[in-house]
Protein backbone atom coordinates (compact mmCIF):
# COMPACT_ATOMS: atom_id res chain seq x y z
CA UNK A 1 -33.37 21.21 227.18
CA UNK A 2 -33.72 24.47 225.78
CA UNK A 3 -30.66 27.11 226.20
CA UNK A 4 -31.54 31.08 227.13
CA UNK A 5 -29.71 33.68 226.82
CA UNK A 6 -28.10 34.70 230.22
CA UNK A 7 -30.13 38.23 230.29
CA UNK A 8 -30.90 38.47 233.73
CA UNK A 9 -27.60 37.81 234.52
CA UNK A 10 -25.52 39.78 231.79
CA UNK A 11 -23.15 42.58 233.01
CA UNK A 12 -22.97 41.43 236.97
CA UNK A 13 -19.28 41.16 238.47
CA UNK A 14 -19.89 38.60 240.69
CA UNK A 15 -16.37 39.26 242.43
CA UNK A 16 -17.57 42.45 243.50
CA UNK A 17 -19.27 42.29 246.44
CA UNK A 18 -20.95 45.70 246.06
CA UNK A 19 -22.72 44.14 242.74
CA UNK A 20 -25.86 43.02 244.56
CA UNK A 21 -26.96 46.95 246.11
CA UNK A 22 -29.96 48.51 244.84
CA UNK A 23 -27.82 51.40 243.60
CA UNK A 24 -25.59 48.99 241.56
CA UNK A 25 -28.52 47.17 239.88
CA UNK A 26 -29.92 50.69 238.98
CA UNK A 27 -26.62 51.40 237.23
CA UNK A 28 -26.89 47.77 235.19
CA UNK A 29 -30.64 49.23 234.19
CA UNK A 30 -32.06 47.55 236.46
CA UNK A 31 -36.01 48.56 237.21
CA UNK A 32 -35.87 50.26 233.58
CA UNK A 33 -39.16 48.50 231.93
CA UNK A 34 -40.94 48.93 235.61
CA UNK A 35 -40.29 52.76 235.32
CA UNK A 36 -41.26 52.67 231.36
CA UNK A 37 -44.66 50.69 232.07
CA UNK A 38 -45.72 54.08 235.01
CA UNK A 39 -44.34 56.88 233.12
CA UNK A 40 -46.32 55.80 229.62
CA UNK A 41 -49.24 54.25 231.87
CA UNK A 42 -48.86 51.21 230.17
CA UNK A 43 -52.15 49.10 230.91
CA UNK A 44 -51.33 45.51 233.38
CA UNK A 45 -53.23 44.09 230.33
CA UNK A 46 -50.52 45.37 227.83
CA UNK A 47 -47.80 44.29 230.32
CA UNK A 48 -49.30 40.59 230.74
CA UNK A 49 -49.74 39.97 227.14
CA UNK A 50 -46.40 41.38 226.35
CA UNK A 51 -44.75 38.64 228.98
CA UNK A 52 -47.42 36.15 227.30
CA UNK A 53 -45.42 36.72 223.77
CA UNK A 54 -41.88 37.04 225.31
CA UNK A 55 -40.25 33.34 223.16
CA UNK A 56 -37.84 33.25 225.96
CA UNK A 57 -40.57 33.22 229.14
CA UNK A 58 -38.38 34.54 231.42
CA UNK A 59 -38.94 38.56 232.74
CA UNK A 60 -35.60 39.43 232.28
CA UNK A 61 -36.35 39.43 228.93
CA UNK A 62 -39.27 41.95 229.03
CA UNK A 63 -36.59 44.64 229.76
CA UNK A 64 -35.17 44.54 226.41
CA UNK A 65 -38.81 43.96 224.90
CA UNK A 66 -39.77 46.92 226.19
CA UNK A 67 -36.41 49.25 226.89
């Protein structure tokens, strides 16, 4: 089987138990590709194909494709 990087995961204390509030995952950059794709009006066509080419196929990858 195939071994990804731990992306979506990278940077969480999980002994915290504040780590899973909105304003926490907004801190970790979280929502940072969503706000990229409306402020440059990216097309839904440019945002599918990107996740189309991602090697990885997972969307937490598309962050750093795109951040």
């Amino acid at each position: 089987m195939t071994q990804y990087p731990q992306v979506i995961l990278a940077g969480i204390d999980f002994s915290d138990p504040d780590t899973w509030r909105l304003k926490n995952y907004l801190k970790r950059g979280g929502y940072k590709a969503l706000r990229k794709i409306i402020s440059e009006k990216i097309s839904p066509e440019a945002v599918i194909d990107e996740v189309k080419n991602l090697h990885y196929g997972v969307v937490g990858v598309l962050v750093s494709q795109l951040g």
